[in-house]
PDB file of N, CA and C in Angstrom:
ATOM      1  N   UNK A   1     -31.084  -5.559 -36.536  1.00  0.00           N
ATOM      2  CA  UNK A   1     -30.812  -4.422 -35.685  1.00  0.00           C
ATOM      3  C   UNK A   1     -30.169  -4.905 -34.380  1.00  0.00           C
ATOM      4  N   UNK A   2     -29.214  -4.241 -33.994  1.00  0.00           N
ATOM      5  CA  UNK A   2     -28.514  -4.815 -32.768  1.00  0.00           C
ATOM      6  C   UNK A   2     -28.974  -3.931 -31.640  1.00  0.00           C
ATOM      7  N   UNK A   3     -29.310  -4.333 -30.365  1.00  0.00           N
ATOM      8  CA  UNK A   3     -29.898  -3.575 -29.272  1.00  0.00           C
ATOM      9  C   UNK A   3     -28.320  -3.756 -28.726  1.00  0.00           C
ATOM     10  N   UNK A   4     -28.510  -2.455 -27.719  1.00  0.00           N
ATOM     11  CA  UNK A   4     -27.405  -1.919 -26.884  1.00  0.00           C
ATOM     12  C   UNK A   4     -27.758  -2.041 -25.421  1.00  0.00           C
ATOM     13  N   UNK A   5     -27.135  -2.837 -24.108  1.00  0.00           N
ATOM     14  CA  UNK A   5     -27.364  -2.503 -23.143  1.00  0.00           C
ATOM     15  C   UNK A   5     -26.451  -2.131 -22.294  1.00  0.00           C
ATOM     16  N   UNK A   6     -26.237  -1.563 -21.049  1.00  0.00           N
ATOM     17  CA  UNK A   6     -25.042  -1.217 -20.437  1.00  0.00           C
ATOM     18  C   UNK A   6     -25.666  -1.644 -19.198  1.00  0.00           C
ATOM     19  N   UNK A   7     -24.814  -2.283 -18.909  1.00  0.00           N
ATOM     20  CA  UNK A   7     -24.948  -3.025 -17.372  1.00  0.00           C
ATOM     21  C   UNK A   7     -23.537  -3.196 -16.572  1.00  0.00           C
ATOM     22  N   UNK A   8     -24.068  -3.233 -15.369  1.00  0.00           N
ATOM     23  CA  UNK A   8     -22.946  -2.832 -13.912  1.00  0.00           C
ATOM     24  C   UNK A   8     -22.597  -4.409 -13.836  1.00  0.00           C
ATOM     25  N   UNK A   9     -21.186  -4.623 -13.850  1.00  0.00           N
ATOM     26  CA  UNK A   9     -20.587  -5.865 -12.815  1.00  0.00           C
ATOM     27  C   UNK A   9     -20.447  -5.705 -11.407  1.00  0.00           C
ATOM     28  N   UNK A  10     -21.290  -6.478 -10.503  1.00  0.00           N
ATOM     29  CA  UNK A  10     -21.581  -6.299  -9.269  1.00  0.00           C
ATOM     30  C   UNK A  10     -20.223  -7.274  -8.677  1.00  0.00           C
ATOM     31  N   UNK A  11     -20.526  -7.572  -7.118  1.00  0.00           N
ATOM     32  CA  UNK A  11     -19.375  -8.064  -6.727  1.00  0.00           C
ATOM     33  C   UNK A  11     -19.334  -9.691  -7.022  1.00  0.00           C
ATOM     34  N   UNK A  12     -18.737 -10.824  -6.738  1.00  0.00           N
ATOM     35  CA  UNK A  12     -18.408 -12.340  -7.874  1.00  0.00           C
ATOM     36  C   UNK A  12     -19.039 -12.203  -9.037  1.00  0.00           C
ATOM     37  N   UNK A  13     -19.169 -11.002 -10.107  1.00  0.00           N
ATOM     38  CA  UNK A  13     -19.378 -10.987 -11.156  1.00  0.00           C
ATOM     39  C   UNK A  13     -20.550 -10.791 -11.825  1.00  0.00           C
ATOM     40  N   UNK A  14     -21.626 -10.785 -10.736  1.00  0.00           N
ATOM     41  CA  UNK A  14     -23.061 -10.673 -10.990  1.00  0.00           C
ATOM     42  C   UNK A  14     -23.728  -9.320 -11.809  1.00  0.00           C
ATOM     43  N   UNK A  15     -24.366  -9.487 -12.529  1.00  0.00           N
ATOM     44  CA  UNK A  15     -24.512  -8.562 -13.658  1.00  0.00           C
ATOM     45  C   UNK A  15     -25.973  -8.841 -13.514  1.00  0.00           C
ATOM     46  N   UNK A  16     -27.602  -7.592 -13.785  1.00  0.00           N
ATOM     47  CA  UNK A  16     -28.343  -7.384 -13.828  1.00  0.00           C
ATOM     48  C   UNK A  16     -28.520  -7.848 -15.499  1.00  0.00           C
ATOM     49  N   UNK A  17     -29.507  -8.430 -16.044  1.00  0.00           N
ATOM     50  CA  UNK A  17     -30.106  -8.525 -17.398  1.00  0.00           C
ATOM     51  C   UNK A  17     -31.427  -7.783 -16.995  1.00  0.00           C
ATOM     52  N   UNK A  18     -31.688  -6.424 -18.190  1.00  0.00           N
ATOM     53  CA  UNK A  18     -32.774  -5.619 -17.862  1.00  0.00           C
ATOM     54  C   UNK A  18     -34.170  -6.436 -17.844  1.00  0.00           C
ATOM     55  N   UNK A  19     -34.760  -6.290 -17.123  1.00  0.00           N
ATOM     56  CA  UNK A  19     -36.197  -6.931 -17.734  1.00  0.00           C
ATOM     57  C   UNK A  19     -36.665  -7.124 -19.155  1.00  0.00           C
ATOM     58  N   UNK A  20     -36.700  -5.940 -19.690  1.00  0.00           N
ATOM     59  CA  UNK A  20     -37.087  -6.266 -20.794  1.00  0.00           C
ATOM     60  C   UNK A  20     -36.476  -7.102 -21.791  1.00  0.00           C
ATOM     61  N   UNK A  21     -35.357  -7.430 -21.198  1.00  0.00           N
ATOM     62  CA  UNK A  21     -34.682  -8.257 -22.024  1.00  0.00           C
ATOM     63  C   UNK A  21     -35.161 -10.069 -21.741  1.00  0.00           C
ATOM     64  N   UNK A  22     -34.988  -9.595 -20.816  1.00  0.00           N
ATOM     65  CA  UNK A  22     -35.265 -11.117 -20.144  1.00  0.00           C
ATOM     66  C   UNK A  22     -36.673 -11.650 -20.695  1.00  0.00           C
ATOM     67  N   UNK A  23     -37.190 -10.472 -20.564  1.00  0.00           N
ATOM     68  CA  UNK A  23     -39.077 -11.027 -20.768  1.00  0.00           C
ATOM     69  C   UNK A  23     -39.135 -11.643 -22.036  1.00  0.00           C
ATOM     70  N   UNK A  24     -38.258 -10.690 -23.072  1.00  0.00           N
ATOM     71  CA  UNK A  24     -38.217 -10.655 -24.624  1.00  0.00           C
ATOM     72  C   UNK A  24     -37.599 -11.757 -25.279  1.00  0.00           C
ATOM     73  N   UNK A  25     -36.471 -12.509 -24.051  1.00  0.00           N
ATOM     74  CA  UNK A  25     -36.150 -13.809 -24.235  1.00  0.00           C
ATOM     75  C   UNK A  25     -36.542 -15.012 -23.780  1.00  0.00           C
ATOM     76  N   UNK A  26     -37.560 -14.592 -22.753  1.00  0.00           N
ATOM     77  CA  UNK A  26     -38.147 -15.598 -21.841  1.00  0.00           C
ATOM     78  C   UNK A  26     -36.856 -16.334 -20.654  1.00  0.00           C
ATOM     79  N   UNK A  27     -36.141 -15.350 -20.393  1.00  0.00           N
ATOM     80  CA  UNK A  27     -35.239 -15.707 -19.542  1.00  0.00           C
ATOM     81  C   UNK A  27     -36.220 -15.716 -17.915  1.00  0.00           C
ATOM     82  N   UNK A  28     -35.629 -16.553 -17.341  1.00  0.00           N
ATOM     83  CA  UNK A  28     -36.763 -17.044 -15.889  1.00  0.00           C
ATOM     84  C   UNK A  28     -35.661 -17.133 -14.631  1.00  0.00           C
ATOM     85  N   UNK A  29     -35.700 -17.076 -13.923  1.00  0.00           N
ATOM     86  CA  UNK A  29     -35.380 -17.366 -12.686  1.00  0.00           C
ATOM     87  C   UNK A  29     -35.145 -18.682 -12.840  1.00  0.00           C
ATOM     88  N   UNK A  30     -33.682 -19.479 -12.787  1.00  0.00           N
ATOM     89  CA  UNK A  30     -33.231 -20.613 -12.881  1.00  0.00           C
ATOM     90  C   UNK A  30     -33.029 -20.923 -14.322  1.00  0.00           C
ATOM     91  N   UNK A  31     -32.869 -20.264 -15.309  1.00  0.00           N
ATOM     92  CA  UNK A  31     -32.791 -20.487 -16.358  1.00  0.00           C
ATOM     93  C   UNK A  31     -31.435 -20.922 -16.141  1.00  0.00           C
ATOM     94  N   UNK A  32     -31.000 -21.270 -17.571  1.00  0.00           N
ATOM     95  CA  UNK A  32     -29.309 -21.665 -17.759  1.00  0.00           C
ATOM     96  C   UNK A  32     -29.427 -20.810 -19.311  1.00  0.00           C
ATOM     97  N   UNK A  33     -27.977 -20.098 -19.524  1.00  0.00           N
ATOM     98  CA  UNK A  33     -27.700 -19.107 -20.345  1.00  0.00           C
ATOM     99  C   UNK A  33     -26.031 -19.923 -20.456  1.00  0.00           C
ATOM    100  N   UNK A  34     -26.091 -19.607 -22.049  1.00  0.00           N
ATOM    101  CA  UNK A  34     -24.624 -19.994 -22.380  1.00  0.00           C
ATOM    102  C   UNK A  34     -23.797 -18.925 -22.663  1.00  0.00           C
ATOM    103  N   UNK A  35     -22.354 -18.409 -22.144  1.00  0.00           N
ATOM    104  CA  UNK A  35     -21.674 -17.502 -22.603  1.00  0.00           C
ATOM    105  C   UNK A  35     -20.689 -17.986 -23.505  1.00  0.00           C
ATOM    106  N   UNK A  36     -20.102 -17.232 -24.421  1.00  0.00           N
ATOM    107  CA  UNK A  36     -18.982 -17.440 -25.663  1.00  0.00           C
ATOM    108  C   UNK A  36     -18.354 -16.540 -25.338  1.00  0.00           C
ATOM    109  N   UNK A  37     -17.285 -16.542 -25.503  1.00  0.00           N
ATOM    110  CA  UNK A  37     -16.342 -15.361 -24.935  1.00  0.00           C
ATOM    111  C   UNK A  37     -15.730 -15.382 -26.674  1.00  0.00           C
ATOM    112  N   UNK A  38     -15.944 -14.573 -27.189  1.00  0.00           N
ATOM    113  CA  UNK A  38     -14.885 -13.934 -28.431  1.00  0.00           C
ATOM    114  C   UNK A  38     -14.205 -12.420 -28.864  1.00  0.00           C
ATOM    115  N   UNK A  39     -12.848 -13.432 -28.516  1.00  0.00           N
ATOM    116  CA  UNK A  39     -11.920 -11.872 -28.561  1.00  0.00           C
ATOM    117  C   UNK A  39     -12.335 -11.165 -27.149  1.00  0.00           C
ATOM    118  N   UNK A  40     -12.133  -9.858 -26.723  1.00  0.00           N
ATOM    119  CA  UNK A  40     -13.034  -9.036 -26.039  1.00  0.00           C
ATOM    120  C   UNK A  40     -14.624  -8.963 -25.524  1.00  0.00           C
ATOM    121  N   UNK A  41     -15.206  -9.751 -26.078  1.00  0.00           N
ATOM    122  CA  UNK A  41     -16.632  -9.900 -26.848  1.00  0.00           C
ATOM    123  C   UNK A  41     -17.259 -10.947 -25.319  1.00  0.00           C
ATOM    124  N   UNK A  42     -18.110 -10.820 -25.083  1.00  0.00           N
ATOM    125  CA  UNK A  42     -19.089 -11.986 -24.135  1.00  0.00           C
ATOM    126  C   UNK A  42     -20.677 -12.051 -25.185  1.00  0.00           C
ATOM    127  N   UNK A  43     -20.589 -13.059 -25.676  1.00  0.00           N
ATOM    128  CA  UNK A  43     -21.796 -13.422 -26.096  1.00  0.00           C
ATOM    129  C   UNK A  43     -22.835 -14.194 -25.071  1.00  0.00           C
ATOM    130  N   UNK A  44     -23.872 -13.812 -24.920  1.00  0.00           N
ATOM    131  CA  UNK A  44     -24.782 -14.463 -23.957  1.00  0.00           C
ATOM    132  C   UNK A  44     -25.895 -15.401 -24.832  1.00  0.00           C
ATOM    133  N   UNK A  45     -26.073 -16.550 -24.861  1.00  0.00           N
ATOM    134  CA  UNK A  45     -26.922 -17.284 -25.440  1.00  0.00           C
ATOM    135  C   UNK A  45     -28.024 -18.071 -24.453  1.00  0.00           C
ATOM    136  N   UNK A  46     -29.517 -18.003 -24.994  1.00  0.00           N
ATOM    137  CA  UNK A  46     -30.528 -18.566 -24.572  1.00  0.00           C
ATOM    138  C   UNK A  46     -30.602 -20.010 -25.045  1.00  0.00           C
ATOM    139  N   UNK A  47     -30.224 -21.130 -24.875  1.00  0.00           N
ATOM    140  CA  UNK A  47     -30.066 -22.070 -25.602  1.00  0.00           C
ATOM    141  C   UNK A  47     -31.430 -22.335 -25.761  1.00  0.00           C
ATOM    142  N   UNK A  48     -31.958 -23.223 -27.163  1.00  0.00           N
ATOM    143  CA  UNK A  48     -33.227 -23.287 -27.467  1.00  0.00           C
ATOM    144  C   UNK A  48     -33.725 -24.666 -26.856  1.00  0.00           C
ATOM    145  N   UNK A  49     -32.799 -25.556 -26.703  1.00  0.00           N
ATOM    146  CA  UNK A  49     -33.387 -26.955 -26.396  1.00  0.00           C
ATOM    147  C   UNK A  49     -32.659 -27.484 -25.392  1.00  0.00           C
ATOM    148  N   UNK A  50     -32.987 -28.827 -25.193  1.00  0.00           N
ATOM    149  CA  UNK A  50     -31.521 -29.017 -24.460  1.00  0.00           C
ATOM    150  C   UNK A  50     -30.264 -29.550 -25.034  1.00  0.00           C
ATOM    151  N   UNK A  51     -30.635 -30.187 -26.243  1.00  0.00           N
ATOM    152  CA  UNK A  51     -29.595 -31.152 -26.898  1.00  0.00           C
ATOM    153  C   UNK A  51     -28.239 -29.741 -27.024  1.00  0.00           C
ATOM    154  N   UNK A  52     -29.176 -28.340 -27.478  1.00  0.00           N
ATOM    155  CA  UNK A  52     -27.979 -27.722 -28.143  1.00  0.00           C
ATOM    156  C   UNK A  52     -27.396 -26.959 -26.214  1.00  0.00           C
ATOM    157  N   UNK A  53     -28.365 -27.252 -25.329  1.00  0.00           N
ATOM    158  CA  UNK A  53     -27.482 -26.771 -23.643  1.00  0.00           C
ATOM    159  C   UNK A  53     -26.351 -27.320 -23.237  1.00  0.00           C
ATOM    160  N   UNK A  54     -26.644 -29.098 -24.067  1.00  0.00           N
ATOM    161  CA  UNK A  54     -25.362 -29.581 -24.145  1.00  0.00           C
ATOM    162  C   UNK A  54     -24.191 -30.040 -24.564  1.00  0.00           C
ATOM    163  N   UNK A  55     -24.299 -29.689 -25.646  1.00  0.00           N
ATOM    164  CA  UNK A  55     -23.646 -29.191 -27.618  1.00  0.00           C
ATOM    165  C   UNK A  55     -23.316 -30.674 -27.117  1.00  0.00           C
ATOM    166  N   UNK A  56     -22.172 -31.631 -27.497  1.00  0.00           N
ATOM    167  CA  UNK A  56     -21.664 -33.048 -27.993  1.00  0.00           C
ATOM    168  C   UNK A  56     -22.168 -33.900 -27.180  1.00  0.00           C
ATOM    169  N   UNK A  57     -22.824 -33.826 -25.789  1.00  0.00           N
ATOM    170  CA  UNK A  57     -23.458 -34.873 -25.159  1.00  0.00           C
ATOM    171  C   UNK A  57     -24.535 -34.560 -25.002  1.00  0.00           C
ATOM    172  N   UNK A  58     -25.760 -33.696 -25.918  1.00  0.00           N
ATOM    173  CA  UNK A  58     -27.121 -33.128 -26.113  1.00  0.00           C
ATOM    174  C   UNK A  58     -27.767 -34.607 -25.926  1.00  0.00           C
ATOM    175  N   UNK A  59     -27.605 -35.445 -26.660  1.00  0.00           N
ATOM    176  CA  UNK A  59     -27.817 -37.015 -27.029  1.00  0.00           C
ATOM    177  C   UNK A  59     -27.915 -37.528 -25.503  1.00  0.00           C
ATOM    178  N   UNK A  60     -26.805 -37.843 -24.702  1.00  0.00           N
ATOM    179  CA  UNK A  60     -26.701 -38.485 -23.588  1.00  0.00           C
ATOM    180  C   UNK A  60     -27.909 -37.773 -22.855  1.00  0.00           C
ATOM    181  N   UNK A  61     -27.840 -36.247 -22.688  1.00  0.00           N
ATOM    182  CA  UNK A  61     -28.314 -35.427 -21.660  1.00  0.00           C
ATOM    183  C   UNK A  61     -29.399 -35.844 -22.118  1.00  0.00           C
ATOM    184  N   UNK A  62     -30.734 -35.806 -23.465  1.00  0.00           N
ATOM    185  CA  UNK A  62     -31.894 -35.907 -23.498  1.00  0.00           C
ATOM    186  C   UNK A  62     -32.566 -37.826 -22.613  1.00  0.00           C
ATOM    187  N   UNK A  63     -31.218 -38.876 -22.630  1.00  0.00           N
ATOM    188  CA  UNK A  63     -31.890 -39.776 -22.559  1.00  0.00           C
ATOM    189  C   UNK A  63     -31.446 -39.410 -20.939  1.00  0.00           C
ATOM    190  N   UNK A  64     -30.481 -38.925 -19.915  1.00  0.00           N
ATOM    191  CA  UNK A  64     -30.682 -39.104 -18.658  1.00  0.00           C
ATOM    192  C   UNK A  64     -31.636 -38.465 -18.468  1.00  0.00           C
ATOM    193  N   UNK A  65     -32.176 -37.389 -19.261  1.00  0.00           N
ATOM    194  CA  UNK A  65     -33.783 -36.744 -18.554  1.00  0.00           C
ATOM    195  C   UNK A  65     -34.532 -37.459 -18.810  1.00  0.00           C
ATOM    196  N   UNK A  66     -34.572 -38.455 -19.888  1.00  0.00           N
ATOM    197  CA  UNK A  66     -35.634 -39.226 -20.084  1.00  0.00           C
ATOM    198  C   UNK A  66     -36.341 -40.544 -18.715  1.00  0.00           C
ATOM    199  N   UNK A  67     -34.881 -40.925 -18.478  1.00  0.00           N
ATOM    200  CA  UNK A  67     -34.516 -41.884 -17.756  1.00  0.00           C
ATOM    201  C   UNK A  67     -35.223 -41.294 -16.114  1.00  0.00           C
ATOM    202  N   UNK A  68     -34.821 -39.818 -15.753  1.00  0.00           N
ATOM    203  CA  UNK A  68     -35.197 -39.326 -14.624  1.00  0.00           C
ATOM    204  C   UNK A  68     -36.755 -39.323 -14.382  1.00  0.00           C
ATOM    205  N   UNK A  69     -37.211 -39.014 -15.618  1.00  0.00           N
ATOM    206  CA  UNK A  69     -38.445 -38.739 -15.529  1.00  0.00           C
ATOM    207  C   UNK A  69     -39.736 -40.121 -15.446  1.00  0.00           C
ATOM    208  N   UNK A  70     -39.009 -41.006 -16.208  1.00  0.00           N
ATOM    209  CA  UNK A  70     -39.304 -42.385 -16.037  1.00  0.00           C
ATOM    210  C   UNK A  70     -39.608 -42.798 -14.561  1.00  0.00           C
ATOM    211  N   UNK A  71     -38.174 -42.655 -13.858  1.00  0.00           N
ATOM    212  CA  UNK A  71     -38.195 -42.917 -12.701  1.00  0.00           C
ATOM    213  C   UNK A  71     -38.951 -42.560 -11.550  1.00  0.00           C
ATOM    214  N   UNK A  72     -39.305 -40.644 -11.858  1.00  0.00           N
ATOM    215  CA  UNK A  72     -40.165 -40.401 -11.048  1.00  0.00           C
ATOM    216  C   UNK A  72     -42.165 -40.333 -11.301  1.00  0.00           C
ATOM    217  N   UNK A  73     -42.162 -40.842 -12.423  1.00  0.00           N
ATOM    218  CA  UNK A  73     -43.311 -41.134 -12.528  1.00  0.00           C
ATOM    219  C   UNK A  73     -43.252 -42.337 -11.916  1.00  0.00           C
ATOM    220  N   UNK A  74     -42.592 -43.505 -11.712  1.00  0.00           N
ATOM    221  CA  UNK A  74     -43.019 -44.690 -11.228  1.00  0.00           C
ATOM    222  C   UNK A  74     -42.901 -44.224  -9.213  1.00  0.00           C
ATOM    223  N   UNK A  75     -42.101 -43.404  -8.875  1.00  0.00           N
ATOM    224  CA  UNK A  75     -42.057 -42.969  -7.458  1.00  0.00           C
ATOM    225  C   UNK A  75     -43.565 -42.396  -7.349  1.00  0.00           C
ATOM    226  N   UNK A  76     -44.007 -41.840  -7.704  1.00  0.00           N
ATOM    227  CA  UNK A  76     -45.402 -41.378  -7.902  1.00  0.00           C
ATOM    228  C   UNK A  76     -46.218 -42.469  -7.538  1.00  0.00           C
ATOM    229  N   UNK A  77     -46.090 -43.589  -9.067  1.00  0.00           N
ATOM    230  CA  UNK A  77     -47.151 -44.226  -9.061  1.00  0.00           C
ATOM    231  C   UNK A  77     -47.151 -45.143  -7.697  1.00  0.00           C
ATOM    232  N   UNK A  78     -45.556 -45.286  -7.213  1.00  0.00           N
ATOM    233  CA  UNK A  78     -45.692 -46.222  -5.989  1.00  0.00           C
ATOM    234  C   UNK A  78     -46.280 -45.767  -4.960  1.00  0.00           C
ATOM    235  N   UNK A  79     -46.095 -44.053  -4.711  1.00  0.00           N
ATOM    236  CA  UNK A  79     -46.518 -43.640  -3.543  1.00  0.00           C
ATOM    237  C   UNK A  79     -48.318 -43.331  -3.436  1.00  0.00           C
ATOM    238  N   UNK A  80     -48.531 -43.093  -4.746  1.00  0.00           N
ATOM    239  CA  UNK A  80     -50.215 -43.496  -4.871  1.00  0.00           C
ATOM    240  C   UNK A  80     -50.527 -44.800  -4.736  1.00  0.00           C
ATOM    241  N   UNK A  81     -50.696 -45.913  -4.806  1.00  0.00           N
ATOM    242  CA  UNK A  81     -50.650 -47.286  -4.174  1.00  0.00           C
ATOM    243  C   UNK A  81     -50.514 -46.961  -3.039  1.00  0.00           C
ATOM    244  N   UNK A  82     -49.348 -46.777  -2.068  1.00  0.00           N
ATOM    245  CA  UNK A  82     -48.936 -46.956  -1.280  1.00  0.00           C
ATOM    246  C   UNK A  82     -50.396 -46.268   0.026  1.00  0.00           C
ATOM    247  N   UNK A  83     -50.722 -45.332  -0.350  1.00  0.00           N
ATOM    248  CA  UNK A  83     -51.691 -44.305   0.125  1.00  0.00           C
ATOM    249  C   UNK A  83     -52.964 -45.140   0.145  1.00  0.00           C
ATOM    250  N   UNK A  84     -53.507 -46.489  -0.792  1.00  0.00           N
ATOM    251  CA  UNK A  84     -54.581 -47.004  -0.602  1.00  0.00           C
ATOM    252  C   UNK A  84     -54.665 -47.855   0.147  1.00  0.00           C
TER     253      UNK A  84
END
C-alpha cells in the first residue's frame, strides 16, 4: 500500500516530514536520509546501516568509525588516569 503525503517547500528547500511519518520510520533529529531523484520522482530513503549510508565506500566508512571510536575510548581511558 502506498501512503500519500503533501508537504510545503519552505524557503532553501526545507520541507516538514509529518510526525507520523518520522516516528513510523524512526527518523530523529540529526538523522541522515538519502534522496534518489527519478525522473520527476524524489525518493526519500532511511538508510538501514551505515555500509548501505555509504553505498561503495560503506567498507572504508565502517572501519573510520571503528578507528574513531577506538580512539576515543582510549581519550577516556587517559583522562580517567589522569583524574587519579
Amino acid at each position: 500500500m502506498v501512503e500519500k503525503y503533501t508537504v510545503k517547500v519552505y524557503e532553501k528547500g526545507l520541507i516538514i516530514i509529518p510526525a507520523e511519518v518520522r516516528k513510523k520510520l524512526g527518523i530523529t533529529p540529526g538523522s541522515v536520509l538519502q534522496l534518489y531523484i527519478e525522473g520527476v520522482s524524489i525518493r526519500i530513503v532511511v538508510p538501514q546501516d551505515l555500509k548501505s549510508l555509504f553505498g561503495a565506500d560503506g567498507e572504508k566508512a565502517i572501519e573510520v568509525t571503528r578507528l574513531i571510536l577506538e580512539e576515543k575510548k582510549r581519550e577516556r581511558e587517559f583522562e580517567i588516569r589522569a583524574r587519579l
